[in-house]
Protein backbone atom coordinates (compact mmCIF):
# COMPACT_ATOMS: atom_id res chain seq x y z
CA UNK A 1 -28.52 -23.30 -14.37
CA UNK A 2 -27.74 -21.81 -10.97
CA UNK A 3 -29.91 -22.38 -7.95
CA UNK A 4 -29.45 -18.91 -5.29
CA UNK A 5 -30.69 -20.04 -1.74
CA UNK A 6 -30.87 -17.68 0.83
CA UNK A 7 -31.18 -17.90 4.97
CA UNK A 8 -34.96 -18.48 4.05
CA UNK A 9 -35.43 -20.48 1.21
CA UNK A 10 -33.54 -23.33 0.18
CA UNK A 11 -34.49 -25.90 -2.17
CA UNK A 12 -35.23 -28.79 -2.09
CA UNK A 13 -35.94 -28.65 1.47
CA UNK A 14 -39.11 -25.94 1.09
CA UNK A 15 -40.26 -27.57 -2.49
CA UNK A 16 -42.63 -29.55 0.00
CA UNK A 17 -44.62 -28.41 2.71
CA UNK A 18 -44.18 -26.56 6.29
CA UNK A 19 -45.63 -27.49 9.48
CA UNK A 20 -45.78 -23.98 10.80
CA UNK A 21 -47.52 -22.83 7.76
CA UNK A 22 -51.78 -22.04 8.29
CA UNK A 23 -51.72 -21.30 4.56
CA UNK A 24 -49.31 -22.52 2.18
CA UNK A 25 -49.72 -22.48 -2.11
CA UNK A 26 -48.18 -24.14 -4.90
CA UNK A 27 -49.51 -21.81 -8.04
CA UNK A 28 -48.55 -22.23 -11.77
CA UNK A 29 -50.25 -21.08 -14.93
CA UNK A 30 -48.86 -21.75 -18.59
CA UNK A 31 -49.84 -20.54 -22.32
CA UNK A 32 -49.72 -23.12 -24.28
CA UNK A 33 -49.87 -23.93 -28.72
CA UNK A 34 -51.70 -26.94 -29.49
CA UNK A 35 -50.41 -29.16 -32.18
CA UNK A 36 -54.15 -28.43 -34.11
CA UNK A 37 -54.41 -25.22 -34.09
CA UNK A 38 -55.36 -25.02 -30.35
CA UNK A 39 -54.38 -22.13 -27.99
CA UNK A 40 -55.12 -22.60 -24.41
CA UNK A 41 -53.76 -21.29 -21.12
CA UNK A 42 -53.80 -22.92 -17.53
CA UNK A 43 -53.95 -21.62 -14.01
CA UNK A 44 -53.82 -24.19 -10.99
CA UNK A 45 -53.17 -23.84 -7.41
CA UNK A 46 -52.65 -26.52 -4.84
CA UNK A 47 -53.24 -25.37 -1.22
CA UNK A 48 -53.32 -26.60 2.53
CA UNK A 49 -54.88 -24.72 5.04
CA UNK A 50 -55.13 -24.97 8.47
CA UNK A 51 -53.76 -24.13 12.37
CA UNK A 52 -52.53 -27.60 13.55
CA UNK A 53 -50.63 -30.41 11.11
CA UNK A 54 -53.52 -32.88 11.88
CA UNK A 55 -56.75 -30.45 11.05
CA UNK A 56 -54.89 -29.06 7.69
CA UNK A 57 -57.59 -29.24 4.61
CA UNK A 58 -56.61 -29.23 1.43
CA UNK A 59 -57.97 -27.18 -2.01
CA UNK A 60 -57.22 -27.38 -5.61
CA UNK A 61 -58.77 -24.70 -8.19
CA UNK A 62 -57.66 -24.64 -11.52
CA UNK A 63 -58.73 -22.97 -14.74
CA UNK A 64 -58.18 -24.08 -18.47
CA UNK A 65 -59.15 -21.57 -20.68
CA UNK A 66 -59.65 -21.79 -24.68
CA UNK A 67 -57.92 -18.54 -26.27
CA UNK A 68 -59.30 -18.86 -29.46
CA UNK A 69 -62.82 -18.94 -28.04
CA UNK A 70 -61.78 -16.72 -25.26
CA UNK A 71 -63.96 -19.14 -22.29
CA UNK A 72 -63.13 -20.97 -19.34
CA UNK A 73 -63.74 -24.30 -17.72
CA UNK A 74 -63.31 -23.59 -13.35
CA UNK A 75 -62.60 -26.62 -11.58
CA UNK A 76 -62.06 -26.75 -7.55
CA UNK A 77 -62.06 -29.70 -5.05
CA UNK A 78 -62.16 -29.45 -1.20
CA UNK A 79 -61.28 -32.22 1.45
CA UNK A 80 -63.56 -32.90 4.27
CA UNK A 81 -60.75 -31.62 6.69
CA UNK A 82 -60.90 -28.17 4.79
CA UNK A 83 -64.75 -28.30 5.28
CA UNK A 84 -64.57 -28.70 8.73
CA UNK A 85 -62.48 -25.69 9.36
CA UNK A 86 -64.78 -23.52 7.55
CA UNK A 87 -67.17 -24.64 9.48
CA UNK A 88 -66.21 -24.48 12.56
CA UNK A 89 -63.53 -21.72 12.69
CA UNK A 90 -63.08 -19.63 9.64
CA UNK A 91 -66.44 -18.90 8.47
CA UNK A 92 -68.06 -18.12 12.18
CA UNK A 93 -64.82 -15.62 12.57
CA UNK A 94 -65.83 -13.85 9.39
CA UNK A 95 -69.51 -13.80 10.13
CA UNK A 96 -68.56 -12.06 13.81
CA UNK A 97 -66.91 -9.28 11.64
CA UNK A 98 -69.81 -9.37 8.90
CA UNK A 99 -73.28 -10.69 10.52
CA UNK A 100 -75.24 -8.86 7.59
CA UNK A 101 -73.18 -10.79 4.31
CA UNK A 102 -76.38 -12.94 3.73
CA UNK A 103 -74.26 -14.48 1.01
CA UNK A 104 -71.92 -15.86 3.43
CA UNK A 105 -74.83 -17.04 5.69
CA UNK A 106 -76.23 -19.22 2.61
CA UNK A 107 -72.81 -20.74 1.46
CA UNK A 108 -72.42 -21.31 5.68
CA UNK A 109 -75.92 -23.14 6.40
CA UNK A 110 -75.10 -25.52 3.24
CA UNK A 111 -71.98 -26.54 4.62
CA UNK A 112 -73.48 -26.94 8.03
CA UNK A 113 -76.16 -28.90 6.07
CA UNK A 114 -73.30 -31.20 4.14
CA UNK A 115 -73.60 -29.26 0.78
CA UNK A 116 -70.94 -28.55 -1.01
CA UNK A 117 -71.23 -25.17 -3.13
CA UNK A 118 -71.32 -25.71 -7.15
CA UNK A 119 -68.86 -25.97 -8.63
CA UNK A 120 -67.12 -27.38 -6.18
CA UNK A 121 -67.03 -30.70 -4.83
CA UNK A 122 -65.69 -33.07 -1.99
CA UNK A 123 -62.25 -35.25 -2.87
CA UNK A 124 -61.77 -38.26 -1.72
CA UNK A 125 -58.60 -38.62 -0.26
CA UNK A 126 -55.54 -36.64 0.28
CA UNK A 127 -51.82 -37.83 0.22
CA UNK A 128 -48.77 -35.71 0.67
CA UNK A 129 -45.05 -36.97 -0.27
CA UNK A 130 -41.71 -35.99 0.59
CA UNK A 131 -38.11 -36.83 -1.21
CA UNK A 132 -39.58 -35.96 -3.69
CA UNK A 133 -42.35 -34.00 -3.10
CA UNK A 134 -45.78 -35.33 -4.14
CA UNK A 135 -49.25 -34.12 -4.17
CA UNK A 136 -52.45 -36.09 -4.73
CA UNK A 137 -55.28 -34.37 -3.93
CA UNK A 138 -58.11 -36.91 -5.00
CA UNK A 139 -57.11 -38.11 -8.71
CA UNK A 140 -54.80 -34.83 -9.44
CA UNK A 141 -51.17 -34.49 -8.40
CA UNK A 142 -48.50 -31.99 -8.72
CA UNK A 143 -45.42 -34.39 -8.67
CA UNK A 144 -42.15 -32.78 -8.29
CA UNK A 145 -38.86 -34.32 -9.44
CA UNK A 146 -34.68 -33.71 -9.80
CA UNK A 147 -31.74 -33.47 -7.26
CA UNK A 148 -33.46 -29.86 -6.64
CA UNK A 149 -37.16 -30.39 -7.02
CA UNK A 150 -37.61 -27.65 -8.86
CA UNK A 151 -38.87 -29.57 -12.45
CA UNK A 152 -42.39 -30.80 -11.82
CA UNK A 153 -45.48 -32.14 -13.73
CA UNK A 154 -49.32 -31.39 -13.10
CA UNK A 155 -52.21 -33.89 -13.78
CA UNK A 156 -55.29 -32.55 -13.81
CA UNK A 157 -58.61 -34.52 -14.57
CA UNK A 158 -61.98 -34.27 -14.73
CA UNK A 159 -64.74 -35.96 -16.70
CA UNK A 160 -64.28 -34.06 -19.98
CA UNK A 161 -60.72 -32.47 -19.58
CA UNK A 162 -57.61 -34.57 -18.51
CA UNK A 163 -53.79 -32.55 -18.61
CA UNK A 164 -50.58 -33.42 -18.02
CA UNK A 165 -47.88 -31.20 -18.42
CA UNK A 166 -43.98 -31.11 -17.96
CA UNK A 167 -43.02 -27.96 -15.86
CA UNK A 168 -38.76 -27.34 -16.72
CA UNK A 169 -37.27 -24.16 -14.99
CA UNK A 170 -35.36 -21.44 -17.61
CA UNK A 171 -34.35 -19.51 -15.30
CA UNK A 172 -33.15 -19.78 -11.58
CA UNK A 173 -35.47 -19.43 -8.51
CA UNK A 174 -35.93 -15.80 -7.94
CA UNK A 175 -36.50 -14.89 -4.09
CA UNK A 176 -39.27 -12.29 -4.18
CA UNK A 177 -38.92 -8.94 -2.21
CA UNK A 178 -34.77 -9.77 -3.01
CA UNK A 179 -34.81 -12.40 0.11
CA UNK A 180 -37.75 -15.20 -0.38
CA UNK A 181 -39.86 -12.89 2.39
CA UNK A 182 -41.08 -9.83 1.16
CA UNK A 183 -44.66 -9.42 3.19
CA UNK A 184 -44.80 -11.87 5.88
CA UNK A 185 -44.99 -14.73 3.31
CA UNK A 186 -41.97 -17.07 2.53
CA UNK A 187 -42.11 -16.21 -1.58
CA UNK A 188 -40.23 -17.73 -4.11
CA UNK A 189 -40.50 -18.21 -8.19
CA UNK A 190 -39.71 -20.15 -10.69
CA UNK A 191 -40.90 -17.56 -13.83
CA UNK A 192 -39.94 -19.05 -16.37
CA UNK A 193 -40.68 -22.60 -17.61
CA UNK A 194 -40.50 -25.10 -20.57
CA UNK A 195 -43.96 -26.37 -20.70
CA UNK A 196 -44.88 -29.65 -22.72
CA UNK A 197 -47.51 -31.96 -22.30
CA UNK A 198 -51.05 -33.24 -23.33
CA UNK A 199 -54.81 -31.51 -23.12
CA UNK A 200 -57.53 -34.28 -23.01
CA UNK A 201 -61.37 -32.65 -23.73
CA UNK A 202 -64.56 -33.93 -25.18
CA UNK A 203 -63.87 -32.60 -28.60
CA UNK A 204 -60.41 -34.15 -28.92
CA UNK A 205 -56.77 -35.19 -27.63
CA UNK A 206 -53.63 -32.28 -28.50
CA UNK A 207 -50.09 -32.24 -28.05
CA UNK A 208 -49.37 -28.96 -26.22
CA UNK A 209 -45.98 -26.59 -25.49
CA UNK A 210 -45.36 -23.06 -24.58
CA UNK A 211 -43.63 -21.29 -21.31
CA UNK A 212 -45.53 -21.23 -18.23
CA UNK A 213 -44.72 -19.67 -14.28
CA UNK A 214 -44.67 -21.28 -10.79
CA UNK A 215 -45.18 -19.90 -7.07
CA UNK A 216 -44.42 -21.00 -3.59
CA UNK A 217 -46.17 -19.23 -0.83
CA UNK A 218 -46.10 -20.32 3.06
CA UNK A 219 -46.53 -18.79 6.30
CA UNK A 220 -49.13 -17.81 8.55
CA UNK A 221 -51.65 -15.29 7.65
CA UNK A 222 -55.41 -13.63 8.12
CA UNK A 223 -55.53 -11.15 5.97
CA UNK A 224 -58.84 -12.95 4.43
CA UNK A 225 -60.44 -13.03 7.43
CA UNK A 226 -60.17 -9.62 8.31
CA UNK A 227 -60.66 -8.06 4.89
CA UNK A 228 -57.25 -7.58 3.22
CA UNK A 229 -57.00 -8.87 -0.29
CA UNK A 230 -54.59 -8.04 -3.43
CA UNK A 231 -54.07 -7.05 -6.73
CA UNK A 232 -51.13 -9.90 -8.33
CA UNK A 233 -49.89 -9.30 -11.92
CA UNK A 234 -47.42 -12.38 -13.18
CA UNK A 235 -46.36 -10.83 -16.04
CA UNK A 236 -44.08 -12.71 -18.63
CA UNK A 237 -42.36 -9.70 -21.20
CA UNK A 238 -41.60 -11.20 -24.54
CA UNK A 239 -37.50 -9.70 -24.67
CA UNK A 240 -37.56 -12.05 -22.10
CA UNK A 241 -38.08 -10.43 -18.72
CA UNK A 242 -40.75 -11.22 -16.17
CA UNK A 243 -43.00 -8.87 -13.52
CA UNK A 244 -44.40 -9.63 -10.51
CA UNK A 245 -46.25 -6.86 -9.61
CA UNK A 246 -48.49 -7.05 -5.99
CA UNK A 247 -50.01 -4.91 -3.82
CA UNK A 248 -52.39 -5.67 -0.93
CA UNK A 249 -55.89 -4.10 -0.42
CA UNK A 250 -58.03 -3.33 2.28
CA UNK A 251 -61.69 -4.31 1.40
CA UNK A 252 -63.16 -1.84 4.05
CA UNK A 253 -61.04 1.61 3.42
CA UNK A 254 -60.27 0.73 0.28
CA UNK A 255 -56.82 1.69 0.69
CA UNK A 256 -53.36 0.00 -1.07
CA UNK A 257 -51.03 -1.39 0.90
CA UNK A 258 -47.06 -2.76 0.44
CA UNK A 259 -47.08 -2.49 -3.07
CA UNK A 260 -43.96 -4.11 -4.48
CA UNK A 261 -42.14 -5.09 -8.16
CA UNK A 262 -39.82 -7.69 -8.96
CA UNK A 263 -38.27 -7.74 -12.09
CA UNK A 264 -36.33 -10.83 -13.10
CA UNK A 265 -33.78 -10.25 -15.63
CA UNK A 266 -33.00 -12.27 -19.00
CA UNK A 267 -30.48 -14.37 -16.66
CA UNK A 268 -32.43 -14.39 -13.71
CA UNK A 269 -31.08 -11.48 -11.58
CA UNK A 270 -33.59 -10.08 -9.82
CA UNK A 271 -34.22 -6.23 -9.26
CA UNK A 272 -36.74 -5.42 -6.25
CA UNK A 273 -38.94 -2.02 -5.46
CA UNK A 274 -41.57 -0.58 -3.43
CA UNK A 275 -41.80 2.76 -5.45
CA UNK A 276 -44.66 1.28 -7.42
CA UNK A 277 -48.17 3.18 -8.74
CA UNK A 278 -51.06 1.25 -9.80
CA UNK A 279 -54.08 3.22 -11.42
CA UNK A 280 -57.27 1.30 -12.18
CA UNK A 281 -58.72 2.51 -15.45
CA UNK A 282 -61.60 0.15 -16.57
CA UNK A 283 -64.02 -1.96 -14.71
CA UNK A 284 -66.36 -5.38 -14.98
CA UNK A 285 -69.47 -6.67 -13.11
CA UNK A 286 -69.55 -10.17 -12.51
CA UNK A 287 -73.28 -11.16 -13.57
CA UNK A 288 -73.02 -14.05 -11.35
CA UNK A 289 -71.77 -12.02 -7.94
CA UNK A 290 -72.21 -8.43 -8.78
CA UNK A 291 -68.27 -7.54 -7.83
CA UNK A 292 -66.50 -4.81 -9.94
CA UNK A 293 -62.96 -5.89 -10.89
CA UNK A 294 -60.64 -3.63 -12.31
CA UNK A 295 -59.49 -5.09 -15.50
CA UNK A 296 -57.38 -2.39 -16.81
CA UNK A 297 -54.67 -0.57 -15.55
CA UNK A 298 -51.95 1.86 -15.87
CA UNK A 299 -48.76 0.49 -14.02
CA UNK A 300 -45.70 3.26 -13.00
CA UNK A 301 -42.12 1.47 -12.03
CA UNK A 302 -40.10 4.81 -11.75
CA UNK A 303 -36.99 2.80 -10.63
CA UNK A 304 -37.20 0.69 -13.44
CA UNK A 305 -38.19 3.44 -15.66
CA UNK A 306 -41.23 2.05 -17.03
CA UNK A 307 -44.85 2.28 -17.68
CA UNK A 308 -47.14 -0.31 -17.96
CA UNK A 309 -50.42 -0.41 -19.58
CA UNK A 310 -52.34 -3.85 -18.82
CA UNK A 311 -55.67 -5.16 -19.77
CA UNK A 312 -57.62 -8.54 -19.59
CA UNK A 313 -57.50 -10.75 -22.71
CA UNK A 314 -61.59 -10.53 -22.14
CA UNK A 315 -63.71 -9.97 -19.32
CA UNK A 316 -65.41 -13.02 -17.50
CA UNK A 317 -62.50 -14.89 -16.27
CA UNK A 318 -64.65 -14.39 -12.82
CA UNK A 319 -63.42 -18.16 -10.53
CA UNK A 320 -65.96 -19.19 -7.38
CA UNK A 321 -64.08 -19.61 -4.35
CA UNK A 322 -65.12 -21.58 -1.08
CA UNK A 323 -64.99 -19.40 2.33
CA UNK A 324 -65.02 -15.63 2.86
CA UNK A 325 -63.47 -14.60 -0.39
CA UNK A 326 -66.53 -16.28 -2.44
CA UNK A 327 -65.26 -15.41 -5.74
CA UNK A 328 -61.67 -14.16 -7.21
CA UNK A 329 -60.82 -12.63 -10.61
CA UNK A 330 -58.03 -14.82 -12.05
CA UNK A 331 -56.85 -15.01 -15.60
CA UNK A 332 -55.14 -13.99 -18.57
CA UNK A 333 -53.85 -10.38 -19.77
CA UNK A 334 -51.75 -8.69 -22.13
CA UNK A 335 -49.10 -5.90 -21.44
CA UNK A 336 -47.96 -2.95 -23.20
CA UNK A 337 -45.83 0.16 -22.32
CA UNK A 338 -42.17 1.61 -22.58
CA UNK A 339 -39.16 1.71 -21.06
CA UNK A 340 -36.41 4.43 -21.00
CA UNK A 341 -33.27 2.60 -21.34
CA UNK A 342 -29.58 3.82 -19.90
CA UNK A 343 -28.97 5.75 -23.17
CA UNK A 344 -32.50 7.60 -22.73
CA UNK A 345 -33.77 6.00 -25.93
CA UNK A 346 -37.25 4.52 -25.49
CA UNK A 347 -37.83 0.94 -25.92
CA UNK A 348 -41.59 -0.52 -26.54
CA UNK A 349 -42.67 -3.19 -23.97
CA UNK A 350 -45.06 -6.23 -24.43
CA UNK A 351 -46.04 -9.42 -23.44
CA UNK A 352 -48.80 -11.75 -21.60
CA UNK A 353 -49.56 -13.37 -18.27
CA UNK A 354 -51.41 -13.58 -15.80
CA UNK A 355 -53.61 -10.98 -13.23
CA UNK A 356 -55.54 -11.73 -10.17
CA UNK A 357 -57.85 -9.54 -7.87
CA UNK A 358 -58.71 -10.76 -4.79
CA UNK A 359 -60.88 -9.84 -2.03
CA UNK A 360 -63.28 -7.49 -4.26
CA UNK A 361 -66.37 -9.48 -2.25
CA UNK A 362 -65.44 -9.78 1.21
């Protein structure tokens, strides 16, 4: 397999972290066969936030999620370092904006008061490893190995769940946008990986494989605090294609902003447009925060001559977030549609992934 670097991004010098950076992600999520009958899929994201090297705080959320039932087990740790800049710096800035979110106010005053909001809670200890890159964040790590970094495993664990999982690249790193910097953000993907490992719950122990996605996102950026959020589609076809689909969102005007599609090819070329529609077409309220997500859409890629029709696998897949954005929708979909190939036959589309909606609360 061929690694493409570019004046941005090379690897393995960004696999690990950047000083610069007052947000940076490491996001994967996998679907995975059990070896009794078990069909789960994963979502976690490892994150550091912050304005100087020595204040960053750190924040893991991940979600494993039982297909055959169709429910989900959220887990997300904070460090005390990530508590203190909420309190001090990023939640007065977005209570300037918004004095009248009395949500906000609450989750604010039991910080200030040294709660931590269910279901999260405080890690103890952060460590962060270069050559190779390493990070623990309390007892879960996201451990990267190889000449290139780019092959990686994930242990997750809580009292009831433990995972461990083998992340193997298929494909080579596709730069997003074309050049690893489509929107501000340094972006770059692996999308398509080998995934084998072990889920640990109360009910039992199972042997686990099936393909699975990871992101790399740095930069500096405050479109949270000032009300921008997005619509992100990670979309995995099964002739063996991938989508990334984004757009950004203003939470006041309601407007769409930058919307962009990356197609990765069966060898990994990647194909890049802004000439992208999005139409919502079916909605949920959260019981728990009363936001309407759009969980169904129609999808138009004109220079890639296809339509896309994408729904959630089921409904509640709703994840509590720390900090202005409160809660996010994040979880698994399906994809249909067609394609108009070069001879103008039409060709049937499917496949799976991922979709999250951000910023529906702020």
């Amino acid at each position: 397999m061929i690694e493409k670097n570019s004046k941005n991004i090379s690897l393995p010098k960004d696999t690990g972290y950047h000083l610069f950076s007052n947000l940076e992600g490491w996001y994967s999520f996998a679907y995975l066969n059990g070896d009794k009958g078990g069909r789960y899929a994963l979502m976690a994201s490892f994150f550091r936030v912050g304005e100087l090297e020595f204040l960053k705080g750190h924040y893991l959320i991940y979600t494993l999620i039982d297909l055959n039932k169709e429910t989900k087990l959220n887990y997300s740790i904070i460090d005390s370092k990530l508590k203190r800049n909420l309190i001090t710096m990023y939640l007065p800035f977005y209570l300037l904006q918004r004095p009248g979110n009395t949500r906000m106010w609450k989750q604010y005053k039991r910080l200030l008061f040294g709660q931590i909001p269910s279901p999260h809670y405080l890690m103890k200890k952060v460590t962060i490893k270069g050559s190779p890159t390493e990070l623990i964040y309390g007892d879960n790590s996201l451990s990267f190995y190889g000449e290139r970094e780019v092959s990686f495993l994930v242990h997750l664990i809580e009292k009831d769940t433990e995972i461990n999982l083998q992340f193997t690249p298929a494909k080579p790193m596709s730069l997003i946008g074309g050049d690893g910097k489509p929107d501000g953000l340094y972006y770059y993907s692996f999308t398509k990986n080998i995934v084998q490992g072990q889920i640990r719950t109360k009910k039992e122990i199972e042997n686990v494989k099936g393909q699975g996605w990871f992101d790399h996102q740095w930069g500096r950026d405050y479109g949270l605090l000032t009300g921008i959020g997005w619509n992100w589609f990670g979309l995995q076809l099964n002739d063996g294609r991938e989508l990334l689909i984004n757009e950004w969102r203003s939470s006041k005007s309601k407007e769409t902003l930058s919307p962009m599609a990356n197609l990765i090819g069966t060898e990994g070329l990647l194909r890049f447009t802004k000439n992208v529609s999005l139409q919502e077409m079916r909605y949920w309220q959260s019981p728990e925060t009363q936001a309407i997500y759009p969980i169904e859409w129609q999808i138009g890629i004109p220079e890639f001559s296809m339509k896309l029709h994408i729904k959630a696998v089921f409904p509640n897949q709703e994840m509590p977030i720390i900090g202005p954005l409160q809660a996010i929708w994040e979880g698994t979909c399906v994809l249909s549609g067609q394609e108009i190939l070069p001879n103008k036959k039409i060709s049937s589309l499917d496949g799976k992934g991922f979709m999250e909606l951000v910023g529906y609360l702020l």
